[in-house]
PDB file of N, CA and C in Angstrom:
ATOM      1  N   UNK A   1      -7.751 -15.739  21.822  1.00  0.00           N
ATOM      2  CA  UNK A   1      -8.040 -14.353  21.689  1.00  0.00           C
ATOM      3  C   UNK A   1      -9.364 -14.182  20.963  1.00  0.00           C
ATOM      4  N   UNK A   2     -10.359 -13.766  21.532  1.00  0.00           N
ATOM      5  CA  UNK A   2     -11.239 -13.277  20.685  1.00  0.00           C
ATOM      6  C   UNK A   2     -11.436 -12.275  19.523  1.00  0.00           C
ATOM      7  N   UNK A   3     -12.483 -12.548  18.532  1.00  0.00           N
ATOM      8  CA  UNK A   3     -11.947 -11.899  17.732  1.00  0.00           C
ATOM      9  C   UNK A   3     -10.151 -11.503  16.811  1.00  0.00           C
ATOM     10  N   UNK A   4      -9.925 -12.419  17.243  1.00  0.00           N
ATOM     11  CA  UNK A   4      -8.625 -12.512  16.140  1.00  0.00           C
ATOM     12  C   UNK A   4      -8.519 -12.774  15.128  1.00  0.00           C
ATOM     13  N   UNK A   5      -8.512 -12.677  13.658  1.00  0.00           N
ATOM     14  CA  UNK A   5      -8.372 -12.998  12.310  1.00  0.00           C
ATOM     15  C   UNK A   5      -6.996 -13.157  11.847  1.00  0.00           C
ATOM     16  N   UNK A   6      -6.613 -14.182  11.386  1.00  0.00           N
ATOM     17  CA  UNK A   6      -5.285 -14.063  10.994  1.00  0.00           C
ATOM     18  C   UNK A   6      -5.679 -14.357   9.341  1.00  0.00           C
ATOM     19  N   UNK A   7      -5.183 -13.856   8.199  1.00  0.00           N
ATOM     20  CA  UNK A   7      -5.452 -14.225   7.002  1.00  0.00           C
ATOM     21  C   UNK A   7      -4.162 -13.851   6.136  1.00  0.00           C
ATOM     22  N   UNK A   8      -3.585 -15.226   5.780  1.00  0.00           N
ATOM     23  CA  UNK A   8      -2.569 -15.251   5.262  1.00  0.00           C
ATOM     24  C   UNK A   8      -1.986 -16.667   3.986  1.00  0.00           C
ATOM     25  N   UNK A   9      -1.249 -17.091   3.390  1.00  0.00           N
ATOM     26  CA  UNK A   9      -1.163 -17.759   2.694  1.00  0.00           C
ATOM     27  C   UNK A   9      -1.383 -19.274   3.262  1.00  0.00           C
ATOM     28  N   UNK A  10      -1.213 -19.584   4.627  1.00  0.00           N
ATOM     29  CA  UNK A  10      -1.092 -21.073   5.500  1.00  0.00           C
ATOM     30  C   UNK A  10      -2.394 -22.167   4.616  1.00  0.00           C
ATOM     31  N   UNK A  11      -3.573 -21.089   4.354  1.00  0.00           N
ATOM     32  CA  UNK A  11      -4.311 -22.003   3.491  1.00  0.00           C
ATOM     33  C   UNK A  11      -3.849 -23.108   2.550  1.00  0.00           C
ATOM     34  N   UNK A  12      -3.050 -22.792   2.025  1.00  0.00           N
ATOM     35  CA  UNK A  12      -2.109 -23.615   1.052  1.00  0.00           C
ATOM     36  C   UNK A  12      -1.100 -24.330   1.552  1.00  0.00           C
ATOM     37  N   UNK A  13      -2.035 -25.571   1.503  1.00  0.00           N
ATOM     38  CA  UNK A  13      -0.726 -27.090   1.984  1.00  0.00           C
ATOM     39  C   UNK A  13       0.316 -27.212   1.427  1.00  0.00           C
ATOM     40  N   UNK A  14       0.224 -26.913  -0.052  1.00  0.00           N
ATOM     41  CA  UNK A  14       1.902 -27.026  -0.730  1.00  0.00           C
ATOM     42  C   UNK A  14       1.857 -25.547  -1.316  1.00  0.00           C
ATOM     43  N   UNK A  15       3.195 -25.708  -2.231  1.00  0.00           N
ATOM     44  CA  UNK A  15       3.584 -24.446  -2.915  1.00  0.00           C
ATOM     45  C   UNK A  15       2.918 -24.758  -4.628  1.00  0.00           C
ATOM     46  N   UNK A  16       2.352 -23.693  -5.030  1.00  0.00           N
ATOM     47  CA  UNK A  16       1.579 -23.755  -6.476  1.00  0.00           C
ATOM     48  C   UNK A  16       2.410 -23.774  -7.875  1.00  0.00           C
ATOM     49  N   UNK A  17       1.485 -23.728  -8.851  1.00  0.00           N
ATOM     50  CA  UNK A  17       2.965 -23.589  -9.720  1.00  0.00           C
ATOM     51  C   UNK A  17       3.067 -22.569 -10.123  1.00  0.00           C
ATOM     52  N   UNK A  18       2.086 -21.610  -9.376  1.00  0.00           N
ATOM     53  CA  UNK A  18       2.221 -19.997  -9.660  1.00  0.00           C
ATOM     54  C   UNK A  18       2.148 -19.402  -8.278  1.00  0.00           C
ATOM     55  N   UNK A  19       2.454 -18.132  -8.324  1.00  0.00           N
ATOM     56  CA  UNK A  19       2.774 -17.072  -7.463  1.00  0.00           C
ATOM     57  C   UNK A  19       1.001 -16.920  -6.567  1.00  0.00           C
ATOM     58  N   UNK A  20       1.258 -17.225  -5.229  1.00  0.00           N
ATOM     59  CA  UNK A  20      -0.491 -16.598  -4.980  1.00  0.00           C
ATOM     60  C   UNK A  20      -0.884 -15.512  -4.421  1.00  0.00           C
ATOM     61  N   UNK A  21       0.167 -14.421  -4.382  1.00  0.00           N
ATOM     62  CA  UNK A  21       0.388 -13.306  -3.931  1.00  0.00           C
ATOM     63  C   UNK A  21      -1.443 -12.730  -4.223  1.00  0.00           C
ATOM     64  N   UNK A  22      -1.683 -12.795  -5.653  1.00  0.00           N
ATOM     65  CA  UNK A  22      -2.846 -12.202  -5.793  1.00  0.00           C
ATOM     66  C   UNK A  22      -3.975 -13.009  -5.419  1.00  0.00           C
ATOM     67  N   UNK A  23      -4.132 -14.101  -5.052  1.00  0.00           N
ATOM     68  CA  UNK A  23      -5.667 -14.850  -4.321  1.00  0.00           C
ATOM     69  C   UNK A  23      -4.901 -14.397  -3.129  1.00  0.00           C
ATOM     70  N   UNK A  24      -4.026 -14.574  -2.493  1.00  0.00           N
ATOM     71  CA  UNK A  24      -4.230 -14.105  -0.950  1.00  0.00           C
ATOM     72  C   UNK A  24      -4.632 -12.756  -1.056  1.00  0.00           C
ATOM     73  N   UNK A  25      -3.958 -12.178  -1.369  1.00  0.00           N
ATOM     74  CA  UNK A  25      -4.656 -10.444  -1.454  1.00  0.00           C
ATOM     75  C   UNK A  25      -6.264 -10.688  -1.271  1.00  0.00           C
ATOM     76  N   UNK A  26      -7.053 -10.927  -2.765  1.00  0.00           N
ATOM     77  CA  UNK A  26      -8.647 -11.292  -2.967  1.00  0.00           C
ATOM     78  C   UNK A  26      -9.429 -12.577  -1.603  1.00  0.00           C
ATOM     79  N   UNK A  27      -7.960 -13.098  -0.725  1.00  0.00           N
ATOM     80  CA  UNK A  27      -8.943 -13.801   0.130  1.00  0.00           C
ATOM     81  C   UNK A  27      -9.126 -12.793   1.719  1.00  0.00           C
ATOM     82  N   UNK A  28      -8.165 -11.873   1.685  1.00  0.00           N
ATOM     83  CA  UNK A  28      -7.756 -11.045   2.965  1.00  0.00           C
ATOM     84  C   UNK A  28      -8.979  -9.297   2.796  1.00  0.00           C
ATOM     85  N   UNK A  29      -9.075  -9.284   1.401  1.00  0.00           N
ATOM     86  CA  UNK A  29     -10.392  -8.352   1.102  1.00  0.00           C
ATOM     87  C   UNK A  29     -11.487  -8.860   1.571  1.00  0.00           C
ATOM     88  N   UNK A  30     -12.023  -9.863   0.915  1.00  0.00           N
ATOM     89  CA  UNK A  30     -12.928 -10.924   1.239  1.00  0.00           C
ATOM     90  C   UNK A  30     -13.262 -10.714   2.388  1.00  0.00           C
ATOM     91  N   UNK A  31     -12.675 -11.602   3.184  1.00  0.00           N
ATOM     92  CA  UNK A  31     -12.743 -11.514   4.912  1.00  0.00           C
ATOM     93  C   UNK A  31     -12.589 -10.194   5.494  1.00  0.00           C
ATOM     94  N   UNK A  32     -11.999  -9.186   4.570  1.00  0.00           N
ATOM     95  CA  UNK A  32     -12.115  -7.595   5.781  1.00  0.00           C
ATOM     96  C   UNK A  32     -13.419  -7.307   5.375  1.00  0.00           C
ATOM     97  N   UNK A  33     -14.119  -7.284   4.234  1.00  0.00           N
ATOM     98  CA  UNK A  33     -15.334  -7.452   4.032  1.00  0.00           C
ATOM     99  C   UNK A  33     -16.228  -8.064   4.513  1.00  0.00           C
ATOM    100  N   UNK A  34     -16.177  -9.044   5.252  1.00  0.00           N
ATOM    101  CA  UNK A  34     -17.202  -9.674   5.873  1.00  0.00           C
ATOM    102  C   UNK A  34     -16.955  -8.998   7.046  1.00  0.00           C
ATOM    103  N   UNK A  35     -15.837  -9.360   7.632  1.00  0.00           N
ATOM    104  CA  UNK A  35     -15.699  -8.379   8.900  1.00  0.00           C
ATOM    105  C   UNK A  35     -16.532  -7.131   9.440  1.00  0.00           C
ATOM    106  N   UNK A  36     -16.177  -6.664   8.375  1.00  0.00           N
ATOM    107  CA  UNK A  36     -17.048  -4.825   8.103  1.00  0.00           C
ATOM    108  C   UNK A  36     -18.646  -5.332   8.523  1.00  0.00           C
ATOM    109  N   UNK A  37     -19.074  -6.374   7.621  1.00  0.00           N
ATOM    110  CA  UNK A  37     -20.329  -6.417   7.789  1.00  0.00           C
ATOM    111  C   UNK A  37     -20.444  -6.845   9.079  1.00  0.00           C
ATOM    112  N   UNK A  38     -20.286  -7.705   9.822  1.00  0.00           N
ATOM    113  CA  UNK A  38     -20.551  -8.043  11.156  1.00  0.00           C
ATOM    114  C   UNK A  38     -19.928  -7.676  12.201  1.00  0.00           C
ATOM    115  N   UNK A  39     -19.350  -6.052  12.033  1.00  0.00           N
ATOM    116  CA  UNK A  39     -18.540  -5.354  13.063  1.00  0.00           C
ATOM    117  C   UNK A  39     -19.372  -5.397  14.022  1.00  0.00           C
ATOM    118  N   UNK A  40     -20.773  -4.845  13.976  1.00  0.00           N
ATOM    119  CA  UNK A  40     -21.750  -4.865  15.653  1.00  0.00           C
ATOM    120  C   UNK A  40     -21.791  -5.903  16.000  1.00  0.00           C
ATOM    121  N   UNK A  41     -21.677  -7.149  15.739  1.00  0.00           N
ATOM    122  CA  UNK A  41     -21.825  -8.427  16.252  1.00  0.00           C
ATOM    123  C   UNK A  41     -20.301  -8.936  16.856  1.00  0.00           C
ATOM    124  N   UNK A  42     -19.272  -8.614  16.201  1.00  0.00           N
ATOM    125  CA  UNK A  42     -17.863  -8.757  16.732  1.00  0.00           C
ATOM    126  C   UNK A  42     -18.158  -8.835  18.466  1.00  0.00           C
ATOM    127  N   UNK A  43     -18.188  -7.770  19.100  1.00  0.00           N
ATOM    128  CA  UNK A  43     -17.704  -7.452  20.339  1.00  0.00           C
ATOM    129  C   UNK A  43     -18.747  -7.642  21.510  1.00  0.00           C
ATOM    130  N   UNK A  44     -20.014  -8.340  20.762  1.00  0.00           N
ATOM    131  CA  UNK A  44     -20.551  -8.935  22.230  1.00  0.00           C
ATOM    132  C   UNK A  44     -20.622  -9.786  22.877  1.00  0.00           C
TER     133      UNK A  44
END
């Protein structure tokens, strides 16, 4: 599929010894942020 983003915890090979609820959050901003920036470039 083009253009598909999936952004979710899978980054992480094992389980931490803390909760990563909040870096996934800060990595899924991140990337909608970049996104944003290269929306005109997305779809050609």
């Amino acid at each position: 599929m083009p253009n598909l983003f999936v952004i979710d915890g899978s980054l992480f090979v094992t389980a931490g010894g803390v909760n990563p609820t909040s870096t996934i959050q800060a990595l899924a901003l991140y990337v909608a942020d970049r996104i944003k920036q290269r929306l005109g470039n997305l779809f050609d």
